[in-house]
Protein backbone atom coordinates (compact mmCIF):
# COMPACT_ATOMS: atom_id res chain seq x y z
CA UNK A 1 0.00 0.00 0.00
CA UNK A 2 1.40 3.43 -1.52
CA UNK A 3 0.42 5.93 1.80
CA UNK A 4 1.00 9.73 1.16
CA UNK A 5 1.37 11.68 4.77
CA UNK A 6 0.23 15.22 4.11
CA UNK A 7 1.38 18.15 7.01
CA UNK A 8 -0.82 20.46 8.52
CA UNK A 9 -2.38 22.08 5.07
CA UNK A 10 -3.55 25.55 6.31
CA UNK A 11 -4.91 26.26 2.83
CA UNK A 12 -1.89 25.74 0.86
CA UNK A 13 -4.15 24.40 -1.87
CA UNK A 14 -1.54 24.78 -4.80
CA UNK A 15 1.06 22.47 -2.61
CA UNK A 16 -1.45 20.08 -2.57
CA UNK A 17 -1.53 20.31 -5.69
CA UNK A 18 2.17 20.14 -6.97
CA UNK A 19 1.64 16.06 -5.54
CA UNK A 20 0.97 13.63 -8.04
CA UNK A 21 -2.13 11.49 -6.63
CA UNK A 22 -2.29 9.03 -9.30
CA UNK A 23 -0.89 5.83 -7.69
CA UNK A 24 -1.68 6.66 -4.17
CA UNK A 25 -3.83 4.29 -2.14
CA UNK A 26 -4.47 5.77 1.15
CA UNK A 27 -3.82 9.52 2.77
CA UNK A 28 -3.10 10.80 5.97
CA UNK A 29 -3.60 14.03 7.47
CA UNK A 30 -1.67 15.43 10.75
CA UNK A 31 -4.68 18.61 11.22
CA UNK A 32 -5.56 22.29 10.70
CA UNK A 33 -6.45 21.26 7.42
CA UNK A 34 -7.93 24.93 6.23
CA UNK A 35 -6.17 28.57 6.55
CA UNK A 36 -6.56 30.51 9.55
CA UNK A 37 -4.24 34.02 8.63
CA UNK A 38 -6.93 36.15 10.29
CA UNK A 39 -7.48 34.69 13.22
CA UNK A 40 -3.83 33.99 13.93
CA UNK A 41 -2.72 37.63 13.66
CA UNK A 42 -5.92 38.35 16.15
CA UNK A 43 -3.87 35.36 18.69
CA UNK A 44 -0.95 37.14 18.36
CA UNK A 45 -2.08 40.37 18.60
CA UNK A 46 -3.86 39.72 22.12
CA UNK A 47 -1.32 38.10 23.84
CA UNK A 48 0.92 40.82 22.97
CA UNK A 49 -1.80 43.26 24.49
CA UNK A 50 -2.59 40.74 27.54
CA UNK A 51 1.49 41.39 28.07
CA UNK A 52 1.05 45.02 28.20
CA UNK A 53 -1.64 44.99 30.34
CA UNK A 54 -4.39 45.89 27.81
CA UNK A 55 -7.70 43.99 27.09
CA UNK A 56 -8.11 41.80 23.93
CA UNK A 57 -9.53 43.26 21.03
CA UNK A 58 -13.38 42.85 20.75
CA UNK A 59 -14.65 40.85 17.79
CA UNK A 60 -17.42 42.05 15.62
CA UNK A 61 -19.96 40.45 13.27
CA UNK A 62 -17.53 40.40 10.49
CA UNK A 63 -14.68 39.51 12.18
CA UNK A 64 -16.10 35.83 13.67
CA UNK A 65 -17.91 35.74 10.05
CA UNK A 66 -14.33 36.37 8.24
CA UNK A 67 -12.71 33.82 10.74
CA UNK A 68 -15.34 31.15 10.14
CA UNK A 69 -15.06 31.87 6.15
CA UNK A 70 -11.72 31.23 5.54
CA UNK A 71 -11.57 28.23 7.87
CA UNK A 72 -14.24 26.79 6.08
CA UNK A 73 -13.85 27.33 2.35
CA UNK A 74 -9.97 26.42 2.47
CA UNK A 75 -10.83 23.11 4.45
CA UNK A 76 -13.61 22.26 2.08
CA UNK A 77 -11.60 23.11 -1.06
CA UNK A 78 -8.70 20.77 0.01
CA UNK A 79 -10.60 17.86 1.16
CA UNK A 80 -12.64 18.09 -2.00
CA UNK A 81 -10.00 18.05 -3.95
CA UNK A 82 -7.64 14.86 -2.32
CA UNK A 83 -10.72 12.78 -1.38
CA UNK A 84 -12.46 12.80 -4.78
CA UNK A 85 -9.38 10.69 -5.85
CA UNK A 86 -7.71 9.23 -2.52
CA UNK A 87 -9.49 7.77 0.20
CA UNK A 88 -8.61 10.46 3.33
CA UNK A 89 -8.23 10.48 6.60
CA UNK A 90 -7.56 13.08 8.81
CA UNK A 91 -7.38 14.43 12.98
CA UNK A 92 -8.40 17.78 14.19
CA UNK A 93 -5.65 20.14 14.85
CA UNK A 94 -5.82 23.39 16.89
CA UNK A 95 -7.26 25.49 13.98
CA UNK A 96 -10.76 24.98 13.31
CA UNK A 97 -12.25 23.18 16.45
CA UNK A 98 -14.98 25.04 17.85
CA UNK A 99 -15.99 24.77 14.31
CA UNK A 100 -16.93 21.17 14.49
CA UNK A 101 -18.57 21.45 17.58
CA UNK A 102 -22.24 22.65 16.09
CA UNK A 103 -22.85 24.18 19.74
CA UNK A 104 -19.83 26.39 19.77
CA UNK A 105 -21.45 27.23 16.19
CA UNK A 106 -24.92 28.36 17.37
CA UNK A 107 -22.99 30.20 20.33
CA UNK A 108 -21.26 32.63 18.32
CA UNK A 109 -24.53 32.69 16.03
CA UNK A 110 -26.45 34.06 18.15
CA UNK A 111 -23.41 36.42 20.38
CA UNK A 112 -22.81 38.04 16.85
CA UNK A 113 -26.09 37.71 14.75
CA UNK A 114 -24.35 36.08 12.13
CA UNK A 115 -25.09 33.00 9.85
CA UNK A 116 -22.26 30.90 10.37
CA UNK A 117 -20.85 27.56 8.16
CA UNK A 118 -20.94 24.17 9.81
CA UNK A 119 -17.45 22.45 9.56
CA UNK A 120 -18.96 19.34 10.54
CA UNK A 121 -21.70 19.12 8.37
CA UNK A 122 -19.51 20.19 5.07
CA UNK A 123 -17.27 17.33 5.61
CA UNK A 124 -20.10 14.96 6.86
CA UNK A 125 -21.26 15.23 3.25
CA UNK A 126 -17.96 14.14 1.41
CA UNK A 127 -17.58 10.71 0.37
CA UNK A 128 -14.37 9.25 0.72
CA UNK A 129 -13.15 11.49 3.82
CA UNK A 130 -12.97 10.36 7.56
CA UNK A 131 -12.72 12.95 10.37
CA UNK A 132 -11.11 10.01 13.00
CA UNK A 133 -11.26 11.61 16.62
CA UNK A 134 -8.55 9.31 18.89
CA UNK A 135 -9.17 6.04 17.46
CA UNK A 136 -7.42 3.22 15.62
CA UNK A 137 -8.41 2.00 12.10
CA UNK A 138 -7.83 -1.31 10.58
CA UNK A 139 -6.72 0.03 6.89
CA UNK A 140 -5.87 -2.94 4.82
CA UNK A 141 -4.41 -5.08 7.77
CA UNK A 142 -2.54 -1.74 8.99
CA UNK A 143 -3.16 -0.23 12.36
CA UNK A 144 -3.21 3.56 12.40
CA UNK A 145 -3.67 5.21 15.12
CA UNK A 146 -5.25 9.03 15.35
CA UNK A 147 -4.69 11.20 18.20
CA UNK A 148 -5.97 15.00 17.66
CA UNK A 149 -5.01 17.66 19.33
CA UNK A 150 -4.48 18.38 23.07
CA UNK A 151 -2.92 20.69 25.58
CA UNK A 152 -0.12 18.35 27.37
CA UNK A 153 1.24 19.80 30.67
CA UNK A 154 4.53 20.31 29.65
CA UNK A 155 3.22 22.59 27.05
CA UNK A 156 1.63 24.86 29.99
CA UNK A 157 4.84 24.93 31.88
CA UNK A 158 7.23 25.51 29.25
CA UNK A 159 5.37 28.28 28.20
CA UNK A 160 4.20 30.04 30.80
CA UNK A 161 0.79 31.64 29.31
CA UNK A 162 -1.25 34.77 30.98
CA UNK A 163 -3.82 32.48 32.20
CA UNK A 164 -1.59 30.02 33.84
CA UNK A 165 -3.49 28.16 36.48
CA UNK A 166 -6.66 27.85 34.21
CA UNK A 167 -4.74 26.43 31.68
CA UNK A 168 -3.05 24.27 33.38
CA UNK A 169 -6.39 22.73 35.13
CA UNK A 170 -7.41 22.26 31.28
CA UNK A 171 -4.17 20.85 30.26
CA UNK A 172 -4.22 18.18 32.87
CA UNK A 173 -7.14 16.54 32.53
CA UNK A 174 -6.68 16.87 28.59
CA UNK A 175 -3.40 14.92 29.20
CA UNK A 176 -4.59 12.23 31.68
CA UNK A 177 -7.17 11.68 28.67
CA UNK A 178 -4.40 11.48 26.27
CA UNK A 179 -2.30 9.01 28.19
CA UNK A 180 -5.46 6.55 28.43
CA UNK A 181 -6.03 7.08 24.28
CA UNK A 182 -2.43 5.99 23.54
CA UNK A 183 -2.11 2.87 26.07
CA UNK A 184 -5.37 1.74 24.36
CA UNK A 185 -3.49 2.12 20.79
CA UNK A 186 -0.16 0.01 21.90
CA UNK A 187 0.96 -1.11 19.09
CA UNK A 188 1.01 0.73 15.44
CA UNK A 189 2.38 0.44 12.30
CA UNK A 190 1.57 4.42 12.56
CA UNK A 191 1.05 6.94 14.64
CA UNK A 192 -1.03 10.31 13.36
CA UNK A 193 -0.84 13.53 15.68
CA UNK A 194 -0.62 17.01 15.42
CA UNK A 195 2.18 17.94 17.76
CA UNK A 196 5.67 16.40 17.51
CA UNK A 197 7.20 14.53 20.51
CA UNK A 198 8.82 16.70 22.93
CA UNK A 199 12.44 17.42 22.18
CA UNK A 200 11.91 16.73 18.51
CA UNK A 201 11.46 18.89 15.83
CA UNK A 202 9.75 20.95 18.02
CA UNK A 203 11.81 23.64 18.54
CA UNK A 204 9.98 27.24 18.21
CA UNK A 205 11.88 29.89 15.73
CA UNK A 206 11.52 33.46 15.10
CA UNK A 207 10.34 32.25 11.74
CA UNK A 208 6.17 32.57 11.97
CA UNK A 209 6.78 35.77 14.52
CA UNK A 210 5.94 34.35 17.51
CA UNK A 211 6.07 35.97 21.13
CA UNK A 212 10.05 36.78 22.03
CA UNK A 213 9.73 34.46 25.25
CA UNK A 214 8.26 31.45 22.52
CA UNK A 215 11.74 31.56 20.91
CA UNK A 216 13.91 28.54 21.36
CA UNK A 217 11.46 26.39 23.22
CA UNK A 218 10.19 23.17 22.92
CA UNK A 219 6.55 23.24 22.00
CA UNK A 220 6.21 19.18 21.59
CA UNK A 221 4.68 16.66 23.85
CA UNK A 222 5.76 14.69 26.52
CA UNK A 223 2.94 12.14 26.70
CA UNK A 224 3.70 11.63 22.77
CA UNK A 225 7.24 10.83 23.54
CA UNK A 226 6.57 8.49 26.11
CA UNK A 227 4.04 6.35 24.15
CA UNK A 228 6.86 6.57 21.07
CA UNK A 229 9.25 5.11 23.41
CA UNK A 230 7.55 2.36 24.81
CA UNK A 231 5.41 1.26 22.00
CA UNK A 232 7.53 2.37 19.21
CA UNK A 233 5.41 2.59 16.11
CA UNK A 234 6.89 2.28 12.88
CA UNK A 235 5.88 5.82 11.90
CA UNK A 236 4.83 8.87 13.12
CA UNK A 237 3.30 11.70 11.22
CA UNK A 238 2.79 15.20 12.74
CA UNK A 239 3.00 18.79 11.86
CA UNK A 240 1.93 22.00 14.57
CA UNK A 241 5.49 23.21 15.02
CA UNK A 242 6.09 23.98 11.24
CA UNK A 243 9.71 25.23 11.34
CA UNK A 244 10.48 21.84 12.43
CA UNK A 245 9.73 20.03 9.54
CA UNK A 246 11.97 17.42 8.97
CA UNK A 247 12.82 13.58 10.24
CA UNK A 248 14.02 12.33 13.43
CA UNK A 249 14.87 8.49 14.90
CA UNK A 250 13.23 7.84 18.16
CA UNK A 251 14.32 3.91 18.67
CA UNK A 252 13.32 2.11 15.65
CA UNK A 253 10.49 4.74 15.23
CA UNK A 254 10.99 7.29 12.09
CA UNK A 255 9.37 10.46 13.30
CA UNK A 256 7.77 13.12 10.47
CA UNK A 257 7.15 16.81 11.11
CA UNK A 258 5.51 17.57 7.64
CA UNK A 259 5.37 21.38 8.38
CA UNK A 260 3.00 23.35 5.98
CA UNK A 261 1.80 20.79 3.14
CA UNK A 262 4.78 19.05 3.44
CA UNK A 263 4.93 15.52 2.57
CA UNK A 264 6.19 12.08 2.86
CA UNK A 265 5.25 8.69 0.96
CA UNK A 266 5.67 4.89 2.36
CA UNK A 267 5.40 1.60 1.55
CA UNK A 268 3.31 -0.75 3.99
């Protein structure tokens, strides 16, 4: 079986396009499949403000309807255009989320006044596309494991955010939860995340402008590297921390960080 790993797309529809799909059988996914510029720049923007002791910005009607819009039609274009040829399967990334949750939908619905696009329901309605949320699938005798996205602790106290404590809380019981989802998996032939394993290709860069005090930390995580160790998977595919896009060994485990629409294809 001819697998094609695909890196965290973010809209980079011509990328995705520059890769031959002809005598592919199966791809993968590592998240934050559509293009999020907007809402990025507003991240940014308030945690710089947080740090000078100023309140966030306040959205308005066509901010959250801009932010949902570009979200939506990049995700939509790019799965339409793999899956029609490819079966696909993908996780959920950080970009995107409350999207797919129709309840987070109607919330900012009816805060704003807006009409808002369901993720969930566009890519309900594709054939040959499979939103896997922390599960394993049996893919022609493979086991593939799919872990989406999640706060791990070490995360929180490498970095230090604003809202410490409450983030932390979160983080915890998000990583207890993440722990239980990987002993379940044991064994792989691969592994499909969004963030890299702590200490590898995970290193944060001035490169996408982050915070000063982001710069030379490790964003990866340390319940991913533990489960890579023990279990050791064949492969692992991941994106998240896109400056570190390249290959490390971890054991006998080959470890991906596709970046942006980076890629890798394997034999299995």
């Amino acid at each position: 079986m001819k697998i094609l790993a695909v890196g965290d797309p973010h809209g980079e529809i011509n990328k995705i396009k520059n890769i031959s799909l002809r005598e592919i059988d199966l791809v993968l996914i590592t998240g934050d499949i559509g293009k999020a510029d907007f809402a990025r720049k507003r991240f940014f923007e308030d945690i710089k403000r947080q740090k000078e002791g100023l309140p966030k910005l306040e959205l308005t009607k066509p901010d959250v309807k801009r932010i949902y819009s570009e979200i939506y039609d990049s995700t939509m274009g790019i799965l339409k255009y793999i899956s029609k040829t490819v079966p696909t399967y993908s996780i959920l990334g950080n970009v995107g989320v409350d999207m797919i949750k129709g309840s987070e939908v109607k919330k900012d619905e009816t805060k704003f006044k807006v009409k808002l696009p369901y993720l969930r329901e566009g890519v309900s309605n594709l054939n040959n596309f499979y939103l896997v949320k922390n599960a394993v699938r049996n893919i022609s005798g493979l086991r593939i494991g799919f872990l989406e996205y999640f706060i791990d602790t070490s995360w929180v106290k490498e970095f230090k955010p604003s809202d410490y404590n409450k983030k932390l809380k979160k983080a915890k019981k998000e990583t207890v939860k993440a722990k239980r989802i990987l002993n379940n998996f044991k064994s792989l032939d691969i592994l499909v995340c969004h963030q890299p394993p702590y200490g590898y290709l995970d290193k944060v860069s001035p490169k996408y402008n982050p915070p000063k005090d982001w710069i030379g930390k490790h964003a990866g995580s340390k319940v991913i590297l533990d489960y890579i160790k023990k279990y050791q998977p064949k492969y692992v595919f991941c994106g998240h921390i896109h400056e570190g896009e390249g290959k490390a060994k971890i054991g006998k485990t080959e470890v991906y960080n596709l970046g942006v629409a980076g890629h890798k294809i394997i034999n299995l």
